[in-house]
Protein backbone atom coordinates (compact mmCIF):
# COMPACT_ATOMS: atom_id res chain seq x y z
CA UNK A 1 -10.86 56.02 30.76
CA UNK A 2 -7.68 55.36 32.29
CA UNK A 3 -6.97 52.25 35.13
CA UNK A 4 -6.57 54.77 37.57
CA UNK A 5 -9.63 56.76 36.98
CA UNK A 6 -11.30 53.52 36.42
CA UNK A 7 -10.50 52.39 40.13
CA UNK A 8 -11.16 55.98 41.82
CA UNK A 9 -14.54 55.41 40.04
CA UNK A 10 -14.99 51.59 42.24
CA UNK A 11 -14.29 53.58 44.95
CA UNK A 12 -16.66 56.41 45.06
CA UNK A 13 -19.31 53.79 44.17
CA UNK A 14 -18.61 51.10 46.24
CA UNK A 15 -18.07 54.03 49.51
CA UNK A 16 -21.56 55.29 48.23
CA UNK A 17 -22.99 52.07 48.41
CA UNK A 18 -21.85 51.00 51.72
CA UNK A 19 -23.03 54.21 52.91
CA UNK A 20 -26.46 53.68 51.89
CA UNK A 21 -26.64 50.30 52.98
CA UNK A 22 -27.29 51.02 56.95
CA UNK A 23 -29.42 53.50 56.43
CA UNK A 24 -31.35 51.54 54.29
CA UNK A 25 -31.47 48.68 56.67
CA UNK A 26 -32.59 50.55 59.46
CA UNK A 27 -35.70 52.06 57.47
CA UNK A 28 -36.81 48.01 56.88
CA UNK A 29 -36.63 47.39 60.28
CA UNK A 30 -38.08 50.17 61.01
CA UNK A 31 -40.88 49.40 58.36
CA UNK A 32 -41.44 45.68 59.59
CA UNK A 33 -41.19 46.74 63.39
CA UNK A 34 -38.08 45.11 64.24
CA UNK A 35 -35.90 47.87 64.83
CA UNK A 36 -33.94 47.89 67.94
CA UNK A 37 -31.57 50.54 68.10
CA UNK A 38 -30.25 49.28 71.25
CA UNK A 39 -28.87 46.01 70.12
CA UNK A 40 -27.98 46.94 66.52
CA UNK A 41 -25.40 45.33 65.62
CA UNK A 42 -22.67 45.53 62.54
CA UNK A 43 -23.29 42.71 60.70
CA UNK A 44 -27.68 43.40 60.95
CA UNK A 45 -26.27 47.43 59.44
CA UNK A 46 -24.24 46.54 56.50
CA UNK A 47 -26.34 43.45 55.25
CA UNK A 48 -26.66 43.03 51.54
CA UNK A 49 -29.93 40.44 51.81
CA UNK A 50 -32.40 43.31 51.61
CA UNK A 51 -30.25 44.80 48.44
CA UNK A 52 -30.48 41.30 47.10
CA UNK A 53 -34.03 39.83 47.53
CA UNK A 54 -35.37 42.72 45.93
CA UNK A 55 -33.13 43.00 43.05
CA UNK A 56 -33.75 39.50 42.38
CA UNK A 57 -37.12 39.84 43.26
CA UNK A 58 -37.26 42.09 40.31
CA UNK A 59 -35.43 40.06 38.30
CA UNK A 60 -37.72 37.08 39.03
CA UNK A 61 -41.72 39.40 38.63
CA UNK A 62 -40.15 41.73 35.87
CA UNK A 63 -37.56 40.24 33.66
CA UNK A 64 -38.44 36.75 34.47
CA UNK A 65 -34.31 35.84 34.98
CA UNK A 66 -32.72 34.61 37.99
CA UNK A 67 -29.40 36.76 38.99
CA UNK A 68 -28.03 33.63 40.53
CA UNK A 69 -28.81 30.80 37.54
CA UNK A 70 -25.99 28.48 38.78
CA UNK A 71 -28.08 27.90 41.94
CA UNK A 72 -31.90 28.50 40.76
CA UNK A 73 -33.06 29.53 37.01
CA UNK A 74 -36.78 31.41 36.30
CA UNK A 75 -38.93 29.07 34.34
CA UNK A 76 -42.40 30.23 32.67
CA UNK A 77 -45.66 30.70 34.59
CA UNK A 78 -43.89 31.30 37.69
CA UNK A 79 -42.08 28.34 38.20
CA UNK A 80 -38.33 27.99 39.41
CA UNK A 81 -36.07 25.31 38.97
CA UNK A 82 -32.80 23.68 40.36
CA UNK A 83 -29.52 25.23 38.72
CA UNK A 84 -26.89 23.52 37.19
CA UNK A 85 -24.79 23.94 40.16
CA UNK A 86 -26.59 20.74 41.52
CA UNK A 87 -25.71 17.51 40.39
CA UNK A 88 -25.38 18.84 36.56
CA UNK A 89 -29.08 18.86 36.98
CA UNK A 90 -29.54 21.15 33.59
CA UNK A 91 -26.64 19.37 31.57
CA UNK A 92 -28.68 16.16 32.78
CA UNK A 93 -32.25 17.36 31.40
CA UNK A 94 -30.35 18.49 27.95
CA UNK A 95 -28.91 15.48 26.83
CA UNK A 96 -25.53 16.95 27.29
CA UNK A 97 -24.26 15.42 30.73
CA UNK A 98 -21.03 14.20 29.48
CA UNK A 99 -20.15 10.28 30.85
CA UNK A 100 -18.92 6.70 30.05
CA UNK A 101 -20.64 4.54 28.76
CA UNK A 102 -18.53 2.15 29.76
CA UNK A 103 -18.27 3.46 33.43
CA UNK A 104 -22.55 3.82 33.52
CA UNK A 105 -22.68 -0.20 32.65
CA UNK A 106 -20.09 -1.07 35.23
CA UNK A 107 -22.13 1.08 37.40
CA UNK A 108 -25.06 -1.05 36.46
CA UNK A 109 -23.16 -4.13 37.31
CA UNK A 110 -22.40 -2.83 40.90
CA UNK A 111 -25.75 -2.17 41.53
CA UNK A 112 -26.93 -5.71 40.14
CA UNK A 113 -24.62 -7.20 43.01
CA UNK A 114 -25.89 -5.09 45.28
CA UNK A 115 -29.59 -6.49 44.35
CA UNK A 116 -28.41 -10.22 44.28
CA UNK A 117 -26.98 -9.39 47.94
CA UNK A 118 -30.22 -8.93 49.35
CA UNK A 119 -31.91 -11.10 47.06
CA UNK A 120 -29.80 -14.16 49.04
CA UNK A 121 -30.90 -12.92 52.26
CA UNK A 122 -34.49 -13.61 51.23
CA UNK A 123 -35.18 -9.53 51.14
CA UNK A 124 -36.85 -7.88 48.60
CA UNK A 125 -35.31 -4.60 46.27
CA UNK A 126 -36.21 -2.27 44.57
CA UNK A 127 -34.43 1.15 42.94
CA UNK A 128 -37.54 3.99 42.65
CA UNK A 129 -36.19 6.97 40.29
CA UNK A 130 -38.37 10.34 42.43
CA UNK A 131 -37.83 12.74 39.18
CA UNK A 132 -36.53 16.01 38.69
CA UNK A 133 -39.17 18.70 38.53
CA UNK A 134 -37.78 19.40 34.67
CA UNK A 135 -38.91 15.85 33.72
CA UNK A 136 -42.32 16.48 34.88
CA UNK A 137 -42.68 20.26 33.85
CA UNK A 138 -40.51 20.54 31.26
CA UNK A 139 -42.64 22.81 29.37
CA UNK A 140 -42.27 25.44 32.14
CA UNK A 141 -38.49 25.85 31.70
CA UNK A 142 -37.11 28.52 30.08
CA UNK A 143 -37.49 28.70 25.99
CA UNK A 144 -33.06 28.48 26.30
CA UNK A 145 -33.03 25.33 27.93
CA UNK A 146 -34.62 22.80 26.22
CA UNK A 147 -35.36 19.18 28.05
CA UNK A 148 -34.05 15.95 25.70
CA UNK A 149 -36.79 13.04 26.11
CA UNK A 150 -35.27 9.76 25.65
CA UNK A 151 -31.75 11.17 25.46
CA UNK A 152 -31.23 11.55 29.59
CA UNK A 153 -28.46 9.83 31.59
CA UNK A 154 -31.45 8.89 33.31
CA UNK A 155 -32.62 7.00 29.73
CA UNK A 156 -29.54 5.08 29.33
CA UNK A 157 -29.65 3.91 32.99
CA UNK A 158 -33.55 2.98 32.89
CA UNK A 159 -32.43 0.86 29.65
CA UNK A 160 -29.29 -1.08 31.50
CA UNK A 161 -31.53 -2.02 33.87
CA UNK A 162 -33.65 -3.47 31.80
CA UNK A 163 -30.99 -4.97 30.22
CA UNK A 164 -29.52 -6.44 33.37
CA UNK A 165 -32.89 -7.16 34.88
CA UNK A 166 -32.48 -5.19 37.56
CA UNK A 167 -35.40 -4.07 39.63
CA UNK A 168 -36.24 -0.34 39.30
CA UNK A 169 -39.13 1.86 39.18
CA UNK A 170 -38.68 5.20 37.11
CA UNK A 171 -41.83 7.68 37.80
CA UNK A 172 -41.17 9.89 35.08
CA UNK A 173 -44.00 8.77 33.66
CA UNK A 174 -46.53 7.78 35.88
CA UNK A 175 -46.27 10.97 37.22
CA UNK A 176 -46.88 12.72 33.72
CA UNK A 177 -49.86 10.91 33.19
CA UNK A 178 -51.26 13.07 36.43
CA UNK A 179 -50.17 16.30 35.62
CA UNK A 180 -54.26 17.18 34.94
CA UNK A 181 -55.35 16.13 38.69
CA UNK A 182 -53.14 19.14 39.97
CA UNK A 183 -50.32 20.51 40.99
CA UNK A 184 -47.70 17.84 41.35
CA UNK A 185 -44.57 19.79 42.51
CA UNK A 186 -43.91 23.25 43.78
CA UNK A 187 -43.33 26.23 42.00
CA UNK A 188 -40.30 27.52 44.02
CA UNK A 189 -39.35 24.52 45.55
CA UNK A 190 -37.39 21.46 44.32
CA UNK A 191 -39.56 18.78 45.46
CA UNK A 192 -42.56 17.35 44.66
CA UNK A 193 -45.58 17.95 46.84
CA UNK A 194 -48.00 15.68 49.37
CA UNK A 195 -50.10 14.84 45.65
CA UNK A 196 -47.25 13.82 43.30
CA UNK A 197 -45.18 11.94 46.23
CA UNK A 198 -48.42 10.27 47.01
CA UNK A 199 -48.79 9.23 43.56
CA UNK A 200 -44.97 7.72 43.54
CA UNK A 201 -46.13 6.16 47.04
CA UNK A 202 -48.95 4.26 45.23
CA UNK A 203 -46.91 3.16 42.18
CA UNK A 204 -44.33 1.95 44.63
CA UNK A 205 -46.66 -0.24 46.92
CA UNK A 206 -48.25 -1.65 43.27
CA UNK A 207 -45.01 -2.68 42.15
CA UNK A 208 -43.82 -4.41 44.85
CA UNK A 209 -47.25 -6.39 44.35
CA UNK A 210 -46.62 -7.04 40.77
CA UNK A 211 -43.12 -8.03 41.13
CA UNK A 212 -42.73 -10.07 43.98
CA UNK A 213 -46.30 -11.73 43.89
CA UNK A 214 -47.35 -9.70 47.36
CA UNK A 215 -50.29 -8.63 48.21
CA UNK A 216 -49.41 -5.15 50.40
CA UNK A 217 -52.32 -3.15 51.51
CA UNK A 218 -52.07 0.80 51.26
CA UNK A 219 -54.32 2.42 53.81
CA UNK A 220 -57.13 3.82 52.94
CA UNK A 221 -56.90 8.08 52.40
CA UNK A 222 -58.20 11.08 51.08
CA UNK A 223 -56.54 14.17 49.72
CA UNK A 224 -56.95 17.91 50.93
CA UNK A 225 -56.01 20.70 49.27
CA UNK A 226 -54.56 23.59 51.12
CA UNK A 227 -51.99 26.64 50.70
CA UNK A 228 -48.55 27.19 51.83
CA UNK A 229 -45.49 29.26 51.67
CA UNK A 230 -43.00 29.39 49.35
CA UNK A 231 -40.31 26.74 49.16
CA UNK A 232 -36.79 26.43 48.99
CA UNK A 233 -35.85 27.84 45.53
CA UNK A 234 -37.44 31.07 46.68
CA UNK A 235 -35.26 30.50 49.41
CA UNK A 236 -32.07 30.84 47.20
CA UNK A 237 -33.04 34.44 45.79
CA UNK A 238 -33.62 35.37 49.13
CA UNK A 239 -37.40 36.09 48.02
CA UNK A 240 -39.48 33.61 50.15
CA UNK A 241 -40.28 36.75 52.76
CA UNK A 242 -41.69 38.85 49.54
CA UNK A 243 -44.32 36.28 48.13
CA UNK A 244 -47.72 35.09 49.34
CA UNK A 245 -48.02 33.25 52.41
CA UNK A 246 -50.19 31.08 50.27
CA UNK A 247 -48.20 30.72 46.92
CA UNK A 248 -48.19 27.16 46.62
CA UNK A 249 -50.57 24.60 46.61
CA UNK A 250 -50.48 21.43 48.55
CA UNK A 251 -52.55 18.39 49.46
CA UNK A 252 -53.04 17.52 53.38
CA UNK A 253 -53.55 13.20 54.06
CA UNK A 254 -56.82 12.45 55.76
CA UNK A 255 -56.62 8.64 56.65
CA UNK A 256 -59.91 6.63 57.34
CA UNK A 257 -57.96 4.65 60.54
CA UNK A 258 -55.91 5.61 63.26
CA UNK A 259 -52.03 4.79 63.65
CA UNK A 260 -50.83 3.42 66.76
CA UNK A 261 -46.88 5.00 66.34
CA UNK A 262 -44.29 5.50 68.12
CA UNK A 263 -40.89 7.13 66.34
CA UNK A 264 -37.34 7.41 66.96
CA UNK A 265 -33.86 8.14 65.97
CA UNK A 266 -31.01 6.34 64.51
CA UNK A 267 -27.61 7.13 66.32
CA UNK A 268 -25.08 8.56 63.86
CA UNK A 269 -22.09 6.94 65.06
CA UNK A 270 -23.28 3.09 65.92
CA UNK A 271 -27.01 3.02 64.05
CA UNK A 272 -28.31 1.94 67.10
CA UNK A 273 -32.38 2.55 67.73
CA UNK A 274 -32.86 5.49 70.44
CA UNK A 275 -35.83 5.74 72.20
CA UNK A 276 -39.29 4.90 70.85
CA UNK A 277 -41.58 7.55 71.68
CA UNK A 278 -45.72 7.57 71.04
CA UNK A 279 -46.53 9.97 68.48
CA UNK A 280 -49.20 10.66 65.80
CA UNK A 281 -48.93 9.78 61.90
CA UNK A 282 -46.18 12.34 60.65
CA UNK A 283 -43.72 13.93 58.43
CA UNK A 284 -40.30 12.28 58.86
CA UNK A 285 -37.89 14.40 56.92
CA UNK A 286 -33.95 12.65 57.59
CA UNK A 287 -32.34 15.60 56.12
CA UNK A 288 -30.23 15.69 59.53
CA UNK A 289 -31.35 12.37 61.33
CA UNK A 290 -32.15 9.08 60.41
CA UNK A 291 -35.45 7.83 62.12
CA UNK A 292 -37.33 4.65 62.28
CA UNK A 293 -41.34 4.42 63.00
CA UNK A 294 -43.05 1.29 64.99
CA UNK A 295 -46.97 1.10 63.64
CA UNK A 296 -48.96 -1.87 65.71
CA UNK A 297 -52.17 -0.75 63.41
CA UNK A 298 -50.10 -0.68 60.24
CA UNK A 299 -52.41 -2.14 56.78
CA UNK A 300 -48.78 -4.96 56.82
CA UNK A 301 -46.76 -6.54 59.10
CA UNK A 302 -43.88 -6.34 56.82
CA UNK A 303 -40.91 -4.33 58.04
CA UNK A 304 -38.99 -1.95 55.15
CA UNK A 305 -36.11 -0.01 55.03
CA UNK A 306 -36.01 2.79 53.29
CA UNK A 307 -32.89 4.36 52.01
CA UNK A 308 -33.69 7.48 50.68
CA UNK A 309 -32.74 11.55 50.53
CA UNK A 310 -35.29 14.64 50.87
CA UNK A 311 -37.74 13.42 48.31
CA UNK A 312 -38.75 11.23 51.08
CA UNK A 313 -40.23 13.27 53.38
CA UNK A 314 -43.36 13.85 51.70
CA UNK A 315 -44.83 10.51 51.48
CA UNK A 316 -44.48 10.30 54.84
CA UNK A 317 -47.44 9.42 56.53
CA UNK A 318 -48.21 6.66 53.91
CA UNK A 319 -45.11 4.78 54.74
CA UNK A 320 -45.31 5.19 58.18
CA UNK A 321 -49.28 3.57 58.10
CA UNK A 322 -48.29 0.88 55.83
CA UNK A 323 -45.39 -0.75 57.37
CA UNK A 324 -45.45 -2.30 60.65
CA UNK A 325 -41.24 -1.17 60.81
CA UNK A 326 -40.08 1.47 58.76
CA UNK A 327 -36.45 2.28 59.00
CA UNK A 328 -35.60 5.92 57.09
CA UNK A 329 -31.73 6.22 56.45
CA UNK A 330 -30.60 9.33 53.97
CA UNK A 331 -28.62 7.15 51.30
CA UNK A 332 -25.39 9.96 51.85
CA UNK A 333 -24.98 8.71 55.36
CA UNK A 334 -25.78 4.98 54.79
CA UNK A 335 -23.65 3.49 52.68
CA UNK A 336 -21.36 0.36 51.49
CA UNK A 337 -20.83 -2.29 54.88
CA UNK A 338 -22.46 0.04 57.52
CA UNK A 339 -25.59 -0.39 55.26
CA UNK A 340 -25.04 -4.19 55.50
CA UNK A 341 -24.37 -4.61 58.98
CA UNK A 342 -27.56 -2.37 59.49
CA UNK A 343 -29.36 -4.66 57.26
CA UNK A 344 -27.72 -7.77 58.79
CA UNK A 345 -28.89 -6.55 62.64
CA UNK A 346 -32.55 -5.48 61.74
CA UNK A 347 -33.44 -7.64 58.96
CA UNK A 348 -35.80 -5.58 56.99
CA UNK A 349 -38.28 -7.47 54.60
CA UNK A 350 -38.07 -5.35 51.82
CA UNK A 351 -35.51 -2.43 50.88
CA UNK A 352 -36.26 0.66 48.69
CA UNK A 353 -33.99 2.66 47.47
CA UNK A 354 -35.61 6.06 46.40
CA UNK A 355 -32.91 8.28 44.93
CA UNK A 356 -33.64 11.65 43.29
CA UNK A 357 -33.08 11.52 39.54
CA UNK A 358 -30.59 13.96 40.05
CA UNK A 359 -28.48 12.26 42.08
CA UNK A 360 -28.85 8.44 40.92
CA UNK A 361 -25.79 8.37 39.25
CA UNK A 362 -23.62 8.16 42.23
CA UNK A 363 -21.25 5.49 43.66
CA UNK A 364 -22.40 5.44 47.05
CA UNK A 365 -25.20 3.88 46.03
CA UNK A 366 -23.33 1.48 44.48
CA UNK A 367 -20.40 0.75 46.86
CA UNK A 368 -20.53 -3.08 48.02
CA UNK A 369 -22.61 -4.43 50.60
C-alpha cells in the first residue's frame, strides 16, 4: 500500500473514531445517571478515559498485560506492580540497575556524616529501608521479569552499611517472614497496607531498643480486618471505577488507650509550627503537607522526627500514640541545611529516616546537614 493510501486510511479511522467517541460517552453517562445534556461540555464528549479503562481493563482480566507497562505492569494472581518508569524500580529488582560502585560508597560516606551529625547533638538515627512490593511478592511478578535476591542496589547498600557501621534497618526480610499472617501490601496499589506497615512499625520501635539501649513502649493494639477499594495502580489504567468496592484487604488499629492529640501543619516556606488543633488518633499522609502531632497520653515522652515519603502514612496512628512529639517531613521537601536548622530549632530525640527502597539511592538524602 502506498504512503498516500496509507494516510487516507489514518484518516477515515481516526474521523471514525472521533465520531464514535461522543456518542459513546453520552450512552455512559447516560448508563451511570450522570448525563446532563445541558452542561455538556467538549472536553466530557470527546474523552478517551472510557475507551481506555476498558481496553486496559481487558488487557488486565483477559490477557493479564498492562497497555501502559512503563507506568504499571500485570503480575500473577491479580496483583499489579510499579513500572519501570519509577525510580528504575524493575531494573532495580533485576539486578540490572546500572551504577558506580565507586559513587554508591561515596554515597555511603555522605550518609555516615550525616549520622555522626546528629550523633554529636546527642540525637539518635536511624535509616529504615520500607520495601518495594517486588521484594516482598516477588513470586507474583510476571514469569518475564524475574527478581535477583542478593544482587539488588539495595544489597550492595545494606552491605556498605554494614561495612561503615552505619545504622539502618532493611525490612525486606522481616516482612517476608509474615507473608502467612496476611495480606501485607495491596494488590493494585504500591504501598504496603495498615498489617505490613504495622509490622515495619514494630521492628522499628525494637530496634531503636536494641541499638541504643532504650526501653520505648509501643502501645498496646489489635488488628481488624476490613475491605477497601482499589488503590493507586488501578488508578494508572484508569480501572479503579470497574473493580470491587471491596478488592483489597486491609487491617483497621483498635488501641486499648485513648490519645490525647492535637495535630498541625508545617509551613512550607519558614517550617514554622501552625496551629495545634485537638483531634483523634489518625492517618497523617505528608504527600502535600508536612504535619507534626502533640500526644500528652503518648506510651514515651521522647520527641521524633520523622523524615519520610508516602510509605509513611500507614503506620500512622502507631507513631502518633508512641511519641509524645512527632514531627512528619516528606524527605523531597526537607533536605540538606533546612533539615538542620529544623533539627537545630526543635531538637528532636531521635530521627528516622524511612525511605522507600525505591528511592533510597538519592542525594537528597545525603546532602550535608
Amino acid at each position: 500500500m502506498s504512503q498516500k493510501k496509507l494516510a487516507s486510511l489514518f484518516i477515515i479511522l481516526s474521523t471514525l473514531l472521533i465520531s464514535i467517541l461522543p456518542i459513546t460517552n453520552i450512552i455512559i453517562k447516560k448508563h451511570n445517571k450522570t448525563l446532563d445534556m445541558t452542561n455538556l461540555t467538549k472536553e466530557e464528549l470527546f474523552t478517551t478515559d472510557h475507551l481506555e479503562s476498558n481496553i486496559n481493563y481487558l488487557a488486565y482480566k483477559i490477557f493479564n498485560t498492562s497497555m501502559i507497562k512503563m507506568k504499571t505492569i500485570v503480575g500473577k494472581d491479580g496483583f499489579l506492580f510499579l513500572g519501570n518508569l519509577y525510580a528504575s524500580v524493575i531494573d532495580k529488582a533485576q539486578g540490572k540497575y546500572k551504577y558506580d560502585p565507586k559513587e554508591l560508597s561515596i554515597w555511603a560516606d555522605k550518609l555516615k556524616k550525616i549520622e555522626k551529625w546528629y550523633a554529636d547533638r546527642g540525637i539518635e538515627f536511624l535509616l529504615v529501608i520500607a520495601p518495594n512490593k517486588s521484594s516482598i511478592y516477588p513470586d507474583k511478578l510476571p514469569s518475564s521479569i524475574i527478581y535477583k535476591k542478593g544482587k539488588t542496589i539495595t544489597d550492595d547498600i545494606v552491605k556498605l552499611a554494614k561495612d561503615k557501621n552505619i545504622t539502618m534497618l532493611d525490612l525486606r526480610d522481616r516482612l517476608r517472614k509474615h507473608r502467612d499472617d496476611g495480606m501485607l501490601y495491596f494488590k493494585t496499589d504500591t504501598h504496603w497496607n495498615n498489617l505490613g506497615s504495622s509490622i515495619g512499625y514494630q521492628a522499628t520501635i525494637e530496634f531503636l531498643n536494641k541499638r541504643y539501649n532504650e526501653h520505648y513502649i509501643m502501645p498496646k493494639y489489635t488488628m481488624i480486618q476490613t475491605r477497601e477499594g482499589s488503590g493507586d495502580l488501578a488508578n494508572f489504567l484508569k480501572i479503579k471505577d470497574m473493580l470491587p468496592k471491596d478488592f483489597e484487604i486491609n487491617y483497621l488499629f483498635s488501641f486499648e488507650h485513648d490519645t490525647q492529640i492535637c495535630h498541625g501543619y508545617i509551613d512550607p516556606t519558614d517550617f514554622s509550627l501552625k496551629d495545634c488543633k485537638p483531634t483523634a488518633n489518625r492517618v497523617v499522609n505528608i504527600y502535600a503537607k508536612d504535619q507534626y502531632i502533640i500526644n500528652k497520653n503518648a506510651t514515651n515522652h521522647s520527641k521524633l522526627l520523622l523524615v519520610a515519603d508516602s510509605f509513611s502514612t500507614a503506620n500512622s496512628m502507631p507513631y502518633n500514640a508512641t511519641f509524645s512529639t512527632l514531627w512528619k517531613l516528606h524527605q523531597s521537601r526537607l533536605y540538606g541545611k533546612k533539615l538542620s536548622s529544623f533539627v537545630e530549632k526543635n531538637r528532636p530525640d531521635i530521627v528516622i529516616y524511612q525511605i522507600v527502597e525505591r528511592d533510597l539511592y538519592t542525594q537528597k538524602i545525603v546532602e550535608p546537614l
